[in-house]
C-alpha atoms as a PDB file:
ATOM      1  CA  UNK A   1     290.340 -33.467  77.668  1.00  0.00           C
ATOM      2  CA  UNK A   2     289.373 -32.845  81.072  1.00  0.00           C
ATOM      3  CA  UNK A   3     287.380 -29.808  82.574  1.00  0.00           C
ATOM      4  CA  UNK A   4     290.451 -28.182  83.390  1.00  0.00           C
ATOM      5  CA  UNK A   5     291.903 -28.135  80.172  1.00  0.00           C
ATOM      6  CA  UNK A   6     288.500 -27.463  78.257  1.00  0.00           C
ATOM      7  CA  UNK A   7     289.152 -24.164  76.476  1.00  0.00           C
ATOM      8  CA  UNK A   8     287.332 -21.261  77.860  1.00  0.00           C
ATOM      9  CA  UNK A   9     284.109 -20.044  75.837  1.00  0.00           C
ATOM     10  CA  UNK A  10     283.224 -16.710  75.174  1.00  0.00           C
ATOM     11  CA  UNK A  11     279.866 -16.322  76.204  1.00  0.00           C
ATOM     12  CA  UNK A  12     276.521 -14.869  74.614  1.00  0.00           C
ATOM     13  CA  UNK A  13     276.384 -11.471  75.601  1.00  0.00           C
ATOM     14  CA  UNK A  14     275.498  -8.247  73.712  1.00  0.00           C
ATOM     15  CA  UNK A  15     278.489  -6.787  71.376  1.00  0.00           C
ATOM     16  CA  UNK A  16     279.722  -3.534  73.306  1.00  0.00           C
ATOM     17  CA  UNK A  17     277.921  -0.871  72.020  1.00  0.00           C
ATOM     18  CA  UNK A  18     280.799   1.374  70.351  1.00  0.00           C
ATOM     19  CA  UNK A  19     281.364  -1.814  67.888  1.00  0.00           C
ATOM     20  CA  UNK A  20     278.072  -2.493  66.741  1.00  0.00           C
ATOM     21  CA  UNK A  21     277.711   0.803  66.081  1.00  0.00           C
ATOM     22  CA  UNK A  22     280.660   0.885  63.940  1.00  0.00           C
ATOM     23  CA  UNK A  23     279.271  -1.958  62.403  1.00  0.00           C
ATOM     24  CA  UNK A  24     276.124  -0.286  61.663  1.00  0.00           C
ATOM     25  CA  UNK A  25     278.209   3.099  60.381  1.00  0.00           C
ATOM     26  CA  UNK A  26     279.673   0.487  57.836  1.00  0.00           C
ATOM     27  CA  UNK A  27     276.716  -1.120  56.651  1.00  0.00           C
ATOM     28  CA  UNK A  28     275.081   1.991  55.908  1.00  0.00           C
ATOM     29  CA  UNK A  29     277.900   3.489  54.339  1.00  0.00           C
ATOM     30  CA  UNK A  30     278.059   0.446  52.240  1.00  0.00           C
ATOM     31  CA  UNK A  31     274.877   0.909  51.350  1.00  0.00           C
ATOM     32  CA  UNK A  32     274.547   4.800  50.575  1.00  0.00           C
ATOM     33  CA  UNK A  33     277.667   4.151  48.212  1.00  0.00           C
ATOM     34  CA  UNK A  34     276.824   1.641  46.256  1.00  0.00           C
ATOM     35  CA  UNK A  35     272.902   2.172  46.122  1.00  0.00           C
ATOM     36  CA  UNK A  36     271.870   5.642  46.997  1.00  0.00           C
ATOM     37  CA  UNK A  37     270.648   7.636  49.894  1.00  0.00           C
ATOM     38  CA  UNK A  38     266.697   5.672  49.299  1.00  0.00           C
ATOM     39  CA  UNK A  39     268.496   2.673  49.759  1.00  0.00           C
ATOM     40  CA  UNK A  40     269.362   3.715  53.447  1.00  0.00           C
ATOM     41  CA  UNK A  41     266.479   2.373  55.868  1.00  0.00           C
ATOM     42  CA  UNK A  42     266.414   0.906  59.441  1.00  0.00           C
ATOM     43  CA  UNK A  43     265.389  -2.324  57.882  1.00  0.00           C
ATOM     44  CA  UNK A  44     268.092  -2.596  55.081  1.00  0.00           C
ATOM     45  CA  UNK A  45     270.370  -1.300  57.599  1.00  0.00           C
ATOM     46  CA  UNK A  46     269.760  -3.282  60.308  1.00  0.00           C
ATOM     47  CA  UNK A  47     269.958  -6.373  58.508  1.00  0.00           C
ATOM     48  CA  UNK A  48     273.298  -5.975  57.010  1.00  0.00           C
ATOM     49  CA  UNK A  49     274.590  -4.546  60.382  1.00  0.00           C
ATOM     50  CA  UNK A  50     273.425  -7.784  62.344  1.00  0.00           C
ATOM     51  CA  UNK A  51     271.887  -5.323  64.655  1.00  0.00           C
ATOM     52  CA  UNK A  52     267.554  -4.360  65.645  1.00  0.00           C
ATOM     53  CA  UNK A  53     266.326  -1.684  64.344  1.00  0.00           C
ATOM     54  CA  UNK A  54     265.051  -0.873  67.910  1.00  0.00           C
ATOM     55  CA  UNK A  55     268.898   0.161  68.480  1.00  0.00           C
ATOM     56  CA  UNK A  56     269.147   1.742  64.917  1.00  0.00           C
ATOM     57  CA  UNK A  57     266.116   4.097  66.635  1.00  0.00           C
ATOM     58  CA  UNK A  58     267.661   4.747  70.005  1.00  0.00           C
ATOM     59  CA  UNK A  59     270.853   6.093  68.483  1.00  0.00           C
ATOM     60  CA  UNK A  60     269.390   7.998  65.438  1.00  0.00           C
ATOM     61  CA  UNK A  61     266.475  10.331  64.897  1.00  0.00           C
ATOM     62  CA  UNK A  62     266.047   9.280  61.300  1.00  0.00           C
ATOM     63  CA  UNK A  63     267.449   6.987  58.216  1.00  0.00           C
ATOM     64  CA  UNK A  64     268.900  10.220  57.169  1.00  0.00           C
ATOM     65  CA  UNK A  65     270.405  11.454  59.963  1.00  0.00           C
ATOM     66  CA  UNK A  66     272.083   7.940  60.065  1.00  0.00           C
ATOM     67  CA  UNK A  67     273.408   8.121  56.418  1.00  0.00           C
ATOM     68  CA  UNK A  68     274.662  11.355  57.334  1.00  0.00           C
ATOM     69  CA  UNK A  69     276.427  10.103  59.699  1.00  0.00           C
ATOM     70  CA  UNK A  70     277.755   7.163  57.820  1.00  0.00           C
ATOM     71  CA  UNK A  71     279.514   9.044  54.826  1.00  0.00           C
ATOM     72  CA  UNK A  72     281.219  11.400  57.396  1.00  0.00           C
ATOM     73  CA  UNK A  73     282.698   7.882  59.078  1.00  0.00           C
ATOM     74  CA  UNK A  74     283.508   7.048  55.575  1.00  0.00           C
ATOM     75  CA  UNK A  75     285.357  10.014  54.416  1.00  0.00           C
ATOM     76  CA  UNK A  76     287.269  11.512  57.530  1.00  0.00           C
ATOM     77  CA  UNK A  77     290.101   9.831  56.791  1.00  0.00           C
ATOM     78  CA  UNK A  78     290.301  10.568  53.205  1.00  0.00           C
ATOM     79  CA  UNK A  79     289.273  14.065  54.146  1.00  0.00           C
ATOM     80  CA  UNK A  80     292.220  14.576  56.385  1.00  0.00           C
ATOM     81  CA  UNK A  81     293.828  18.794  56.506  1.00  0.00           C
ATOM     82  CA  UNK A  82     297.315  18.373  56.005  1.00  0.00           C
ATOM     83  CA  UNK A  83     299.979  20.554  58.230  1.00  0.00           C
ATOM     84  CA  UNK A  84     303.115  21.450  56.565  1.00  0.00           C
ATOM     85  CA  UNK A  85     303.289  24.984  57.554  1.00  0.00           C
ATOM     86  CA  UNK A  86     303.130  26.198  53.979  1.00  0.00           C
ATOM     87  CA  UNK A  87     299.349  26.959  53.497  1.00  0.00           C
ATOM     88  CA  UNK A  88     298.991  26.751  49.052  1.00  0.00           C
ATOM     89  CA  UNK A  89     300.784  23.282  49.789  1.00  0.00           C
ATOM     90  CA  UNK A  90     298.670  21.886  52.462  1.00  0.00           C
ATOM     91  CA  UNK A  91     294.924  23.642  50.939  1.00  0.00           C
ATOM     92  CA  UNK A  92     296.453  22.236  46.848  1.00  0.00           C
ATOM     93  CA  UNK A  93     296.661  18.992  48.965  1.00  0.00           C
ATOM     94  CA  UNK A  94     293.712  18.980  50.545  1.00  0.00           C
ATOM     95  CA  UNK A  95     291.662  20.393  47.897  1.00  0.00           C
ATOM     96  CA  UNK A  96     292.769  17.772  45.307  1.00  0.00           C
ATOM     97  CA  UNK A  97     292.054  15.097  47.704  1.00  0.00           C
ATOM     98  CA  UNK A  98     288.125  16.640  48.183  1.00  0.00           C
ATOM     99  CA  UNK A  99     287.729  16.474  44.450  1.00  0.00           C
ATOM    100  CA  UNK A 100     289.363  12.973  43.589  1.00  0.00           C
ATOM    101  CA  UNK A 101     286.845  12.208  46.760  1.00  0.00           C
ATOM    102  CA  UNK A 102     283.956  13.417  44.786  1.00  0.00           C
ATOM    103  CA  UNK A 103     284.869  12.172  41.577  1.00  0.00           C
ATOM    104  CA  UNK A 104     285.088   8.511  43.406  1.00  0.00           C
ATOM    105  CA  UNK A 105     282.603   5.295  42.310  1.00  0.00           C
ATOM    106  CA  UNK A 106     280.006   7.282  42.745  1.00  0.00           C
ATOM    107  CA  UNK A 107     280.859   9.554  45.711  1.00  0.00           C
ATOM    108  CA  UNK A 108     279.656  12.966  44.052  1.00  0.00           C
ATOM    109  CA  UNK A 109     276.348  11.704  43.510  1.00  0.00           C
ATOM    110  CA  UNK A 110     275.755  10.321  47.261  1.00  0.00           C
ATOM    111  CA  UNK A 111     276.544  13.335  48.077  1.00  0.00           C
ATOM    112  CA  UNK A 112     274.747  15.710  46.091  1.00  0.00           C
ATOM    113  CA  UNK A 113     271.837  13.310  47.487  1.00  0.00           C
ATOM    114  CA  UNK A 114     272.527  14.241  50.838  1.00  0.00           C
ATOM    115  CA  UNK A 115     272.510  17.846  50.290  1.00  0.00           C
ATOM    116  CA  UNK A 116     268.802  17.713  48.068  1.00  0.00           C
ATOM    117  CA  UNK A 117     267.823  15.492  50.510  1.00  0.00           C
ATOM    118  CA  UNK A 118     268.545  17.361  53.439  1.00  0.00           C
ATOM    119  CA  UNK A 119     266.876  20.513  51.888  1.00  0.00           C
ATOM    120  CA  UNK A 120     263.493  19.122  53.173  1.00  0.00           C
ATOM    121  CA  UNK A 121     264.718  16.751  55.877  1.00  0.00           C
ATOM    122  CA  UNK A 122     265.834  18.715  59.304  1.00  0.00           C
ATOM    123  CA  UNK A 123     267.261  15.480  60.795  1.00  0.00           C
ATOM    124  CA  UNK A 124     269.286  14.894  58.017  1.00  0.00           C
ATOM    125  CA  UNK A 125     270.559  18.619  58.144  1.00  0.00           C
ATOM    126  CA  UNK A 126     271.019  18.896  61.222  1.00  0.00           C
ATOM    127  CA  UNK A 127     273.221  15.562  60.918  1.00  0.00           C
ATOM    128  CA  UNK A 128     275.079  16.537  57.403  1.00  0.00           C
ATOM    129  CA  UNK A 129     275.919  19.672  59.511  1.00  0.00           C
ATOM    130  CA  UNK A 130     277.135  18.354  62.787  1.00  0.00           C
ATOM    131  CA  UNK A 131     279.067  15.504  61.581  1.00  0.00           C
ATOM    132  CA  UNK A 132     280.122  16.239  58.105  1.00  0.00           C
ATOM    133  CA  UNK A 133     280.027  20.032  57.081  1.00  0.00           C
ATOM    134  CA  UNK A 134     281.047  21.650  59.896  1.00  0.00           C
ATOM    135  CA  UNK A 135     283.807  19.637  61.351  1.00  0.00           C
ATOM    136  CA  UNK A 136     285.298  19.984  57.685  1.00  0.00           C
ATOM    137  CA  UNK A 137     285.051  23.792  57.586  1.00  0.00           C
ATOM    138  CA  UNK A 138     286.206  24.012  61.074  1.00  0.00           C
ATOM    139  CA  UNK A 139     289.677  22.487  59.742  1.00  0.00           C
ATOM    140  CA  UNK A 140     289.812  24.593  56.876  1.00  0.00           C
ATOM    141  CA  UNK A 141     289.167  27.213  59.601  1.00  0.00           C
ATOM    142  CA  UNK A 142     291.892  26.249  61.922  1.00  0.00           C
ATOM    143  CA  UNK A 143     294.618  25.764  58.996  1.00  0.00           C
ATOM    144  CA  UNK A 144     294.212  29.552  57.714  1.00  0.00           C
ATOM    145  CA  UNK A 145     294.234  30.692  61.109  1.00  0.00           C
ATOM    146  CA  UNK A 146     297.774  28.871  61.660  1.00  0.00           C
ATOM    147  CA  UNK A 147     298.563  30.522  58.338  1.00  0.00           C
ATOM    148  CA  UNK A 148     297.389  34.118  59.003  1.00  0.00           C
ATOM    149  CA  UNK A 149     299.730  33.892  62.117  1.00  0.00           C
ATOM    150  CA  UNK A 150     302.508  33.140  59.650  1.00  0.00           C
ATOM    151  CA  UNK A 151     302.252  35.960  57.611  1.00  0.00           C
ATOM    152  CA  UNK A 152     300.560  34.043  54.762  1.00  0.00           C
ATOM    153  CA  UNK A 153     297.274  35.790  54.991  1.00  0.00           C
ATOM    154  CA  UNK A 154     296.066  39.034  55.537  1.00  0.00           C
ATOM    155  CA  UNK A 155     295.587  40.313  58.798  1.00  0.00           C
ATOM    156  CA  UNK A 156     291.950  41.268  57.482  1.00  0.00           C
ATOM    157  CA  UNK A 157     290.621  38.660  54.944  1.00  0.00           C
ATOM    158  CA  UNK A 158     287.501  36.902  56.068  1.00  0.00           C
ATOM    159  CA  UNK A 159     288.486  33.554  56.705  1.00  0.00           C
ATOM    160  CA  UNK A 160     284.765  31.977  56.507  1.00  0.00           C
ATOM    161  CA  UNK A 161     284.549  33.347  52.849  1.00  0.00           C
ATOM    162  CA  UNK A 162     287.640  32.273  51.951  1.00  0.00           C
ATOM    163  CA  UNK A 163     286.400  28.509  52.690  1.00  0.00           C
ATOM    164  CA  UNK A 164     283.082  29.347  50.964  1.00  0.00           C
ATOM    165  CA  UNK A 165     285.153  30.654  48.019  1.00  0.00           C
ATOM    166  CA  UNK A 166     287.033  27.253  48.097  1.00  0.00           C
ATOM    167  CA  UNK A 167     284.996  24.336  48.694  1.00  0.00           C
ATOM    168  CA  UNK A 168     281.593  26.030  47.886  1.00  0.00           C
ATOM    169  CA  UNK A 169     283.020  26.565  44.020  1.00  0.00           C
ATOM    170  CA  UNK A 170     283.531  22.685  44.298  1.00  0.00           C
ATOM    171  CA  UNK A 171     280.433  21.972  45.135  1.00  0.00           C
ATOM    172  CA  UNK A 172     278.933  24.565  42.607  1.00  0.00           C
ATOM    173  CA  UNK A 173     280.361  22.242  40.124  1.00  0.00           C
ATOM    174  CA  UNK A 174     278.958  19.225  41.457  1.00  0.00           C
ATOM    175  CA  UNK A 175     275.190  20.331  41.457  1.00  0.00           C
ATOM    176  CA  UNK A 176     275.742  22.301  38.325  1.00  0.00           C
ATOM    177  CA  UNK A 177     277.424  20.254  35.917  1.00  0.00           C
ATOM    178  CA  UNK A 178     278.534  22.682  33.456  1.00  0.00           C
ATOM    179  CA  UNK A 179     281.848  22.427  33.530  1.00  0.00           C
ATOM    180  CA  UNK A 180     284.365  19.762  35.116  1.00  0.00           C
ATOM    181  CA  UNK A 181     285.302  19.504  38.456  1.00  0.00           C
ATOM    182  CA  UNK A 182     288.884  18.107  38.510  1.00  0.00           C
ATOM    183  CA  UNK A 183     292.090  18.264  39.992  1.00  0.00           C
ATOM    184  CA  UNK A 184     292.952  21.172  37.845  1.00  0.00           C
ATOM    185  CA  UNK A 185     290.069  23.266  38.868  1.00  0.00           C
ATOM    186  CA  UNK A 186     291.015  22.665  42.443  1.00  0.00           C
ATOM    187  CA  UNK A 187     294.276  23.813  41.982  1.00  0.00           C
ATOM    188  CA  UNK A 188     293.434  26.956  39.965  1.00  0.00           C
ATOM    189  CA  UNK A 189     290.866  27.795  42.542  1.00  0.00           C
ATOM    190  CA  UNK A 190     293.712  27.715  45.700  1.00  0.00           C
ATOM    191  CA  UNK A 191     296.223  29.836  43.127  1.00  0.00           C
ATOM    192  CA  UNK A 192     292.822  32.390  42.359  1.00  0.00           C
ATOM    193  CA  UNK A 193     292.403  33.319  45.755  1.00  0.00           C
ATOM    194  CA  UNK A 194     295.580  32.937  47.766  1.00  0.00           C
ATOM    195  CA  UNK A 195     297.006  35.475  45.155  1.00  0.00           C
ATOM    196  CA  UNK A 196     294.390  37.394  46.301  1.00  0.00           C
ATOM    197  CA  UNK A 197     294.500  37.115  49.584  1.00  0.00           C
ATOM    198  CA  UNK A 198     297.727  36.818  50.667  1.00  0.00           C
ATOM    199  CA  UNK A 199     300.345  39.771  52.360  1.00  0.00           C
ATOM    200  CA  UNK A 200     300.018  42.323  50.033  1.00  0.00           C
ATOM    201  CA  UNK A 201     303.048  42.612  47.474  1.00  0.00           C
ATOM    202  CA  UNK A 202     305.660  45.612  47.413  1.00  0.00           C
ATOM    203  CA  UNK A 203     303.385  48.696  45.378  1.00  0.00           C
ATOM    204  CA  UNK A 204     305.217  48.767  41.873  1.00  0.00           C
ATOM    205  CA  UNK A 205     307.113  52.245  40.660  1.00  0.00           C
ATOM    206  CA  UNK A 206     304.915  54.488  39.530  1.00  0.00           C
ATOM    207  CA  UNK A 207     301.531  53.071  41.018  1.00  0.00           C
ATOM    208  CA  UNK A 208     298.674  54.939  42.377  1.00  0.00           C
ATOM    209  CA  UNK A 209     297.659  54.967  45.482  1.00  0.00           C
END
């Protein structure tokens, strides 16, 4: 083969920097999943990710923070707020989908880790906040919005409690175990308070008030 038709070689440089840190996002996630938050270090990280730690550093404050960061990259997907314009149908959806989530290989218990762990670690928190608790409840936020608009909430329900009476029963269950946390539960929890608080039905003959 001559020079000309040698085939061209990719040289050695550095991996762009958005895929090795997907790669990293993976390799944590694989390991918060299948062995716990502990098992979540630079080292362990950065060994499975093919990447230094001194990058693993630059980009996170803390192995929490990172596995923090990791499960939201995991879940997102699975995690996604359905639009339908019919708001029981979409939050049923999307409510099932959070439990069968939690009651995943393992799932629940990474992330009632998180949440213990982040009770005493600020850069974990701060992370579980930004990238995985508040972009979820500012969906759920968005959705009833879209579905006050429609008629299919009141005009003066609190739409942050209503997400706290939602997904904070769910995760009542999951740090106190006393009684399951299914797909059952999920829906009775959507029918409990959308019959409360949605347009207020026609007053019945003879009621007070």
């Amino acid at each position: 083969m001559s020079h000309d038709e040698a085939p061209a070689r990719r040289g050695r440089g550095r991996r762009p920097a958005a895929e090795v840190r997907a790669s990293v996002l993976r390799a944590a996630a694989g390991l918060l999943l299948n062995s716990g938050i502990r098992a979540v270090t630079f080292d362990r990280v950065a060994t499975a990710a093919g990447s230094s730690k001194m990058t693993l550093y630059k980009w996170w404050p803390s192995a929490g923070a990172l596995a923090a960061e990791a499960f939201f990259a995991h879940s997102a997907q699975q995690l996604e707020f359905p639009d339908t314009g019919d708001i029981r149908a979409d939050l049923t959806s999307q409510l099932r989908a959070f439990v069968r989530l939690l009651n995943r290989d393992g799932t629940g218990a990474v992330i009632a880790g998180l949440i213990g762990n982040a009770q005493t670690d600020p850069e974990l928190s701060a992370a579980f906040s930004k990238h995985y608790s508040a972009p979820r409840r500012a969906l759920a936020l968005a959705a009833f919005e879209k579905a006050r608009e429609r008629g299919q909430l009141r005009d003066d329900i609190d739409l942050g409690i209503l997400v706290d009476q939602l997904w904070g029963a769910c995760y009542n269950r999951l740090l106190i175990p006393d009684a399951p946390l299914d797909e059952a539960y999920a829906v009775a929890l959507v029918n409990n308070a959308l019959d409360g608080a949605g347009p207020n039905p026609a007053r019945r003959p003879g009621s007070r008030g």
